[in-house]
PDB file of N, CA and C in Angstrom:
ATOM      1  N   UNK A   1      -0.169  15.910  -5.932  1.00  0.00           N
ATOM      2  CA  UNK A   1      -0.071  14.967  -4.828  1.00  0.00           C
ATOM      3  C   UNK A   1       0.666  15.666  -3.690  1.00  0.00           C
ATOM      4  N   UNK A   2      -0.366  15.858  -2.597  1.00  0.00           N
ATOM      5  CA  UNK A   2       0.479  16.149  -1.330  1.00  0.00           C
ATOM      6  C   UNK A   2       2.198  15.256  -0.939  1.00  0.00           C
ATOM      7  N   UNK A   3       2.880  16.231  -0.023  1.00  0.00           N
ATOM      8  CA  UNK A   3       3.765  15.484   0.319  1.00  0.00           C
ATOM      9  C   UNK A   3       3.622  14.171   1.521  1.00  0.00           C
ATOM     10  N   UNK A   4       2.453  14.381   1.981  1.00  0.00           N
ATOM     11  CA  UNK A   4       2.148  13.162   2.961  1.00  0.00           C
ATOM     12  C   UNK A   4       1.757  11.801   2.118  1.00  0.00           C
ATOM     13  N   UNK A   5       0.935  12.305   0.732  1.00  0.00           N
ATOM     14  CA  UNK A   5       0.621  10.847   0.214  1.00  0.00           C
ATOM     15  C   UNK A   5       1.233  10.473  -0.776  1.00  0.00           C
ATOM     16  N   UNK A   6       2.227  11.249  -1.285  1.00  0.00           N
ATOM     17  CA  UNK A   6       3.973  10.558  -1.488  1.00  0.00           C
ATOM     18  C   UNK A   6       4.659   9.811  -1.169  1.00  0.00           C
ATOM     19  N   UNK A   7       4.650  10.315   0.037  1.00  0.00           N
ATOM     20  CA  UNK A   7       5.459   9.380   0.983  1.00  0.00           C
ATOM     21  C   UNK A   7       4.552   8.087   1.871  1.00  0.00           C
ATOM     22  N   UNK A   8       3.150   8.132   1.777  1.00  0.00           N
ATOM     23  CA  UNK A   8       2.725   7.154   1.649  1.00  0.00           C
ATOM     24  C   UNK A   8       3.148   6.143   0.763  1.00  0.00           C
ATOM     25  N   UNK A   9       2.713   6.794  -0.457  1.00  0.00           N
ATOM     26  CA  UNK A   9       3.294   6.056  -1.665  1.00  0.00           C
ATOM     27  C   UNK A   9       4.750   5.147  -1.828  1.00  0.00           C
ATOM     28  N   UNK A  10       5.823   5.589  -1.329  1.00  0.00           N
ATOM     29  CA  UNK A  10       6.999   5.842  -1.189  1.00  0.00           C
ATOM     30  C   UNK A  10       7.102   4.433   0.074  1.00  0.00           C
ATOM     31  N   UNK A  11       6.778   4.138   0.805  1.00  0.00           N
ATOM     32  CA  UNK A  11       6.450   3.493   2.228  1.00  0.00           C
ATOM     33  C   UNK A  11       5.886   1.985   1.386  1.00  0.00           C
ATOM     34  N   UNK A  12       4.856   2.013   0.927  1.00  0.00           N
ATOM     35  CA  UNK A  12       3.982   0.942   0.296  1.00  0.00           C
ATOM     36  C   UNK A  12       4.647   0.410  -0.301  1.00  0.00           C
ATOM     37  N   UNK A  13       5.121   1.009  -1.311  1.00  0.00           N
ATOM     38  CA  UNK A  13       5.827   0.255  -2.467  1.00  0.00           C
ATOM     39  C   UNK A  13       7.239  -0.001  -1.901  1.00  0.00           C
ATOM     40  N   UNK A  14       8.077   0.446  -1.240  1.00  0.00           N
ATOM     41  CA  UNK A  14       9.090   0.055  -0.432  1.00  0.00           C
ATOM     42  C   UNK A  14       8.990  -1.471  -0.012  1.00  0.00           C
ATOM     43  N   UNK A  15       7.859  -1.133   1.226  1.00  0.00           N
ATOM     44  CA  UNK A  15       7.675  -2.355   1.803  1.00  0.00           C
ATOM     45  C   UNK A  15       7.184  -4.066   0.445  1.00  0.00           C
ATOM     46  N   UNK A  16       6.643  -3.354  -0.130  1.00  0.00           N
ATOM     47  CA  UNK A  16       5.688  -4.267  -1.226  1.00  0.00           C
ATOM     48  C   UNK A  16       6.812  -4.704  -1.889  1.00  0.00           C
ATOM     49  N   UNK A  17       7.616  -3.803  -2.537  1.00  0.00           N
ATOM     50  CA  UNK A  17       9.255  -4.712  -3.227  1.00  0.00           C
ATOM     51  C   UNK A  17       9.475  -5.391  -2.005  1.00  0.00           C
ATOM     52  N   UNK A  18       9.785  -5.407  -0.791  1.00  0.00           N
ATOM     53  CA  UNK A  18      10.602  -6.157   0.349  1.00  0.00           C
ATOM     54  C   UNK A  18       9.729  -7.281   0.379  1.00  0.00           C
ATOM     55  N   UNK A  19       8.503  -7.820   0.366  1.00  0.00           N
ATOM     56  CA  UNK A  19       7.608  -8.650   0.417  1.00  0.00           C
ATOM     57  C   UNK A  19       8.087  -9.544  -0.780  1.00  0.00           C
ATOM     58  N   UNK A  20       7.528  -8.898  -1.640  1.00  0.00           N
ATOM     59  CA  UNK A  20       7.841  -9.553  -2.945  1.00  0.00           C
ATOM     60  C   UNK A  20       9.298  -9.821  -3.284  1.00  0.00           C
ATOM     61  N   UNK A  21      10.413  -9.866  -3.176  1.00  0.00           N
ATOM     62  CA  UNK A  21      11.589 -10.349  -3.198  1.00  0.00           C
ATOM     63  C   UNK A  21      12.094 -11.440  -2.098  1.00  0.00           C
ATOM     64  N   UNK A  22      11.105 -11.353  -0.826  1.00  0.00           N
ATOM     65  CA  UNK A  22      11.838 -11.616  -0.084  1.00  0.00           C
ATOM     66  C   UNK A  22      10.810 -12.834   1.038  1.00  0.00           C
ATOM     67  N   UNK A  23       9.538 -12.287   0.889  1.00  0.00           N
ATOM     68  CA  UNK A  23       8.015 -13.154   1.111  1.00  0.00           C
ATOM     69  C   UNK A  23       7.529 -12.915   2.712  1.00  0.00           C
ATOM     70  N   UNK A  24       8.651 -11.831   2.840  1.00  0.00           N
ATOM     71  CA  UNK A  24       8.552 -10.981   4.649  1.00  0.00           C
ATOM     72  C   UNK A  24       7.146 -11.107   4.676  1.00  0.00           C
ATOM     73  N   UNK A  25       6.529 -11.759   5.654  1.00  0.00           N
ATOM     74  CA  UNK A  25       4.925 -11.481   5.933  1.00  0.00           C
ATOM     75  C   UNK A  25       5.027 -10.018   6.891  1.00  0.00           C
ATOM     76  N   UNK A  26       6.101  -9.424   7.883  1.00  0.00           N
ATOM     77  CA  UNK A  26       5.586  -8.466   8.104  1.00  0.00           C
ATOM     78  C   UNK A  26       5.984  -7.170   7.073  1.00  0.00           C
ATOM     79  N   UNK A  27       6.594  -7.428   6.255  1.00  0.00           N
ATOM     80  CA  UNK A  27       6.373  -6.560   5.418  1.00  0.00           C
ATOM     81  C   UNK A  27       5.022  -5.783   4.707  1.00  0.00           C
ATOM     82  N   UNK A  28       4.736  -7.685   4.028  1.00  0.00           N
ATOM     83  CA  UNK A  28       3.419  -7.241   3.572  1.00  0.00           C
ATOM     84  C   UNK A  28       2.032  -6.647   4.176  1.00  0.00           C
ATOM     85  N   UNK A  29       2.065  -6.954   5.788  1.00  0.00           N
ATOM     86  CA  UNK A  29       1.240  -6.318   6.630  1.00  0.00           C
ATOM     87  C   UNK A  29       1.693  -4.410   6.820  1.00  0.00           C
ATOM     88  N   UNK A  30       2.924  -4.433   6.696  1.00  0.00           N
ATOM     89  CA  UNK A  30       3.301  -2.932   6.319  1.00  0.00           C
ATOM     90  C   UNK A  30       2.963  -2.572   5.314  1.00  0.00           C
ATOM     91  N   UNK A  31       2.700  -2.887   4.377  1.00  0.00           N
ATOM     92  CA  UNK A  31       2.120  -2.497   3.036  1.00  0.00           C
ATOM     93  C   UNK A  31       0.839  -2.392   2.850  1.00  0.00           C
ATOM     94  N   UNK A  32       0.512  -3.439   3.307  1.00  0.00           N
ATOM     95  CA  UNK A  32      -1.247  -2.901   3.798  1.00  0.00           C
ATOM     96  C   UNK A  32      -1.433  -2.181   4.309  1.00  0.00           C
ATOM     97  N   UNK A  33      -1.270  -2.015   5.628  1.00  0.00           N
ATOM     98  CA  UNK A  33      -1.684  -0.955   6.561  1.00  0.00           C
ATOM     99  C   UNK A  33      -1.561   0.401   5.614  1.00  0.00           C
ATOM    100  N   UNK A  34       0.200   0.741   5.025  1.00  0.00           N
ATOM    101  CA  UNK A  34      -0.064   1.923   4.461  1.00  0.00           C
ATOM    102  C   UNK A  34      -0.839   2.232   2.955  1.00  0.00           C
ATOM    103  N   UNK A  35      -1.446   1.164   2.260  1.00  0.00           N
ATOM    104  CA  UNK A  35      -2.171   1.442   0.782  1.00  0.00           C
ATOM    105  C   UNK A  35      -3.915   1.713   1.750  1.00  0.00           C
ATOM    106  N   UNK A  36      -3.826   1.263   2.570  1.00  0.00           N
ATOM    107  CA  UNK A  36      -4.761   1.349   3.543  1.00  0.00           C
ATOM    108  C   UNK A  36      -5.221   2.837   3.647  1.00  0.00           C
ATOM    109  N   UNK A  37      -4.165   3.508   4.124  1.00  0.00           N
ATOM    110  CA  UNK A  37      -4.009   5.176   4.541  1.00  0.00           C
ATOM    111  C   UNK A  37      -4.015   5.683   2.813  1.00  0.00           C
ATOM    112  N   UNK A  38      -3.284   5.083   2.069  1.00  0.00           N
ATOM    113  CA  UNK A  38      -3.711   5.781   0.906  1.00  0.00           C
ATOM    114  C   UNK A  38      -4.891   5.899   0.621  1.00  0.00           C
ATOM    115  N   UNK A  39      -5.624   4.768   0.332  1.00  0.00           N
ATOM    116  CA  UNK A  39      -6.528   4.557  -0.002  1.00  0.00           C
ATOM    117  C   UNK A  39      -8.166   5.637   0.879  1.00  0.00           C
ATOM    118  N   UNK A  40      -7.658   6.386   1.659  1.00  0.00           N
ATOM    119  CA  UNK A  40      -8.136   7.344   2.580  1.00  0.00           C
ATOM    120  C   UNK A  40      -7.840   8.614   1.903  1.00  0.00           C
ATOM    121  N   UNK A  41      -6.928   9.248   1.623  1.00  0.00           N
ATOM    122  CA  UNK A  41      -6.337  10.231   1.360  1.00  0.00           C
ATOM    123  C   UNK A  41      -7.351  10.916   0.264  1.00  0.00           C
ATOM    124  N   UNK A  42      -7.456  11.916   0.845  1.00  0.00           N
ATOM    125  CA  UNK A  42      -8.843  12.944  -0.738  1.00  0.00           C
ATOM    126  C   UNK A  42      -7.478  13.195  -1.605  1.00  0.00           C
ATOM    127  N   UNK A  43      -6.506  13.445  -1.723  1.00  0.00           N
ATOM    128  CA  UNK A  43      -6.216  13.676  -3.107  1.00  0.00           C
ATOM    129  C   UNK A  43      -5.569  12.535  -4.135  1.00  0.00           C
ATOM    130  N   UNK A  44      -6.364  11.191  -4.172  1.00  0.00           N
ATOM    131  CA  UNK A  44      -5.794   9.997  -4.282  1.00  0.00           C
ATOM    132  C   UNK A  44      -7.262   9.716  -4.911  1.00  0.00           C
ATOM    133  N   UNK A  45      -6.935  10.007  -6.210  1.00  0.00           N
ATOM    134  CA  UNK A  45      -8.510   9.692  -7.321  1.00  0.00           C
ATOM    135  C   UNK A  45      -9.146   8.306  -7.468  1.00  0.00           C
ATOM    136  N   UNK A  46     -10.300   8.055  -7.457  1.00  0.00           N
ATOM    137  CA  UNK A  46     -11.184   6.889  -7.432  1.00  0.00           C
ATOM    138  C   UNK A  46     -10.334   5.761  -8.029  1.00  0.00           C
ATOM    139  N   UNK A  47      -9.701   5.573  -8.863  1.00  0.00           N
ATOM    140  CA  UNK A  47      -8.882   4.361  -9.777  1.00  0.00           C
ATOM    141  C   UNK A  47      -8.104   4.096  -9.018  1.00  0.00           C
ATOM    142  N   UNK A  48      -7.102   4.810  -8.519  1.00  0.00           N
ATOM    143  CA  UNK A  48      -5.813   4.628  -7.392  1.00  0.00           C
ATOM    144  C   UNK A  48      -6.441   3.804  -6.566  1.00  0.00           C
ATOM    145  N   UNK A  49      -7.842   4.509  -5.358  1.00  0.00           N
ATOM    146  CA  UNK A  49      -8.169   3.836  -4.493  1.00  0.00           C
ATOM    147  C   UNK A  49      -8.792   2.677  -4.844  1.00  0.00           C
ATOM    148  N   UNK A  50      -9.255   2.769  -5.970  1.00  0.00           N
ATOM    149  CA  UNK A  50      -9.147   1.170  -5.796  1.00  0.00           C
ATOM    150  C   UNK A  50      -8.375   0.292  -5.659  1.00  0.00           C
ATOM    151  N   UNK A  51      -7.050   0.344  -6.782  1.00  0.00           N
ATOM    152  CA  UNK A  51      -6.497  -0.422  -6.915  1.00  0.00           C
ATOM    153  C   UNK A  51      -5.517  -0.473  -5.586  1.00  0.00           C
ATOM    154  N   UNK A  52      -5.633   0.039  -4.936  1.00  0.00           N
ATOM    155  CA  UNK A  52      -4.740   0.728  -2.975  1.00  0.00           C
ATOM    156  C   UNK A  52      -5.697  -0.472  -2.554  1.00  0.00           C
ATOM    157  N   UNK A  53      -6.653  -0.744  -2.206  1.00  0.00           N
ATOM    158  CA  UNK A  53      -8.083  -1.349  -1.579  1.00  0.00           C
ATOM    159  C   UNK A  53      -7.527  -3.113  -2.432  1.00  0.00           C
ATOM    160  N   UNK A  54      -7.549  -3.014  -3.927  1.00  0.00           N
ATOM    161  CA  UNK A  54      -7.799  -4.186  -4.209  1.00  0.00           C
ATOM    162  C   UNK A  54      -6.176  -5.195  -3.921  1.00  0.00           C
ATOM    163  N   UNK A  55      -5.148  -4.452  -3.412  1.00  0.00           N
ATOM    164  CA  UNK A  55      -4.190  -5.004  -2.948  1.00  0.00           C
ATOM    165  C   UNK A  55      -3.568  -5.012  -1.462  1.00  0.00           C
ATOM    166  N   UNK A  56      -4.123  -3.900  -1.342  1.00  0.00           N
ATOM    167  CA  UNK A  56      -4.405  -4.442   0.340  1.00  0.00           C
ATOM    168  C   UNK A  56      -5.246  -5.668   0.494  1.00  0.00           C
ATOM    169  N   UNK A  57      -6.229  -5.858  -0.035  1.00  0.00           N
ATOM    170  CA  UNK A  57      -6.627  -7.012   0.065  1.00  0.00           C
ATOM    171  C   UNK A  57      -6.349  -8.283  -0.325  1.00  0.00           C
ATOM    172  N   UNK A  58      -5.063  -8.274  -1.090  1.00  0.00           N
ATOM    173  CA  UNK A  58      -4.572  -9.462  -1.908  1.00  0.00           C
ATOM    174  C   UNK A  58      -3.416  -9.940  -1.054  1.00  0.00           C
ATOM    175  N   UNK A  59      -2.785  -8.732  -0.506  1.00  0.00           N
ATOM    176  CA  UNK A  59      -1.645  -8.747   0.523  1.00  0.00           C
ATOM    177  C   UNK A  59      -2.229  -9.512   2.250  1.00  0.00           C
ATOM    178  N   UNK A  60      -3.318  -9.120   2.335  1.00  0.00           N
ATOM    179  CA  UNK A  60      -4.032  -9.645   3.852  1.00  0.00           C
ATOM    180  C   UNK A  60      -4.247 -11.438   3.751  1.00  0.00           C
ATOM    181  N   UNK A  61      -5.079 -11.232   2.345  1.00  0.00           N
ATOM    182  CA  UNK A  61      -5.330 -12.770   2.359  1.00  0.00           C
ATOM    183  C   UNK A  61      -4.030 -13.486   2.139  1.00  0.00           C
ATOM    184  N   UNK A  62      -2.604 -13.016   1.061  1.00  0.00           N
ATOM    185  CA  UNK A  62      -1.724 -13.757   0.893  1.00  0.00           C
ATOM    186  C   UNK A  62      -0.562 -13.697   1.466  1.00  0.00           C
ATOM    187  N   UNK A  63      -0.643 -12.826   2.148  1.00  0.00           N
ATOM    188  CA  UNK A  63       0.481 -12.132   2.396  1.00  0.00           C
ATOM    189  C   UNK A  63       1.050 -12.759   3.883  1.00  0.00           C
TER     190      UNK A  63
END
């Protein structure tokens, strides 16, 4: 894993605990946006992106 989609990584889940403890809607729009960019990234294998994709999308609608 590159150091850029680490720290993607690192960013998402940050924000995604702050959401989830706390129900910040702009959090969770920060969390999207960046599983978003993961979910882009070539060294970020088919399973990841999905599951990057299938919670960005859980976060948009609920979030």
């Amino acid at each position: 894993m590159t150091q850029p989609t680490a720290s993607l990584f690192a960013g998402a889940l940050d924000h995604l605990m702050h959401h989830s403890l706390t129900g910040c809607g702009q959090a969770a729009r920060h969390a999207a946006q960046l599983l978003d960019q993961l979910s882009e990234q070539p060294d970020v294998d088919s399973h990841t992106r999905g599951l990057c994709e299938r919670m960005s999308d859980a976060l948009a609608v609920g979030g």
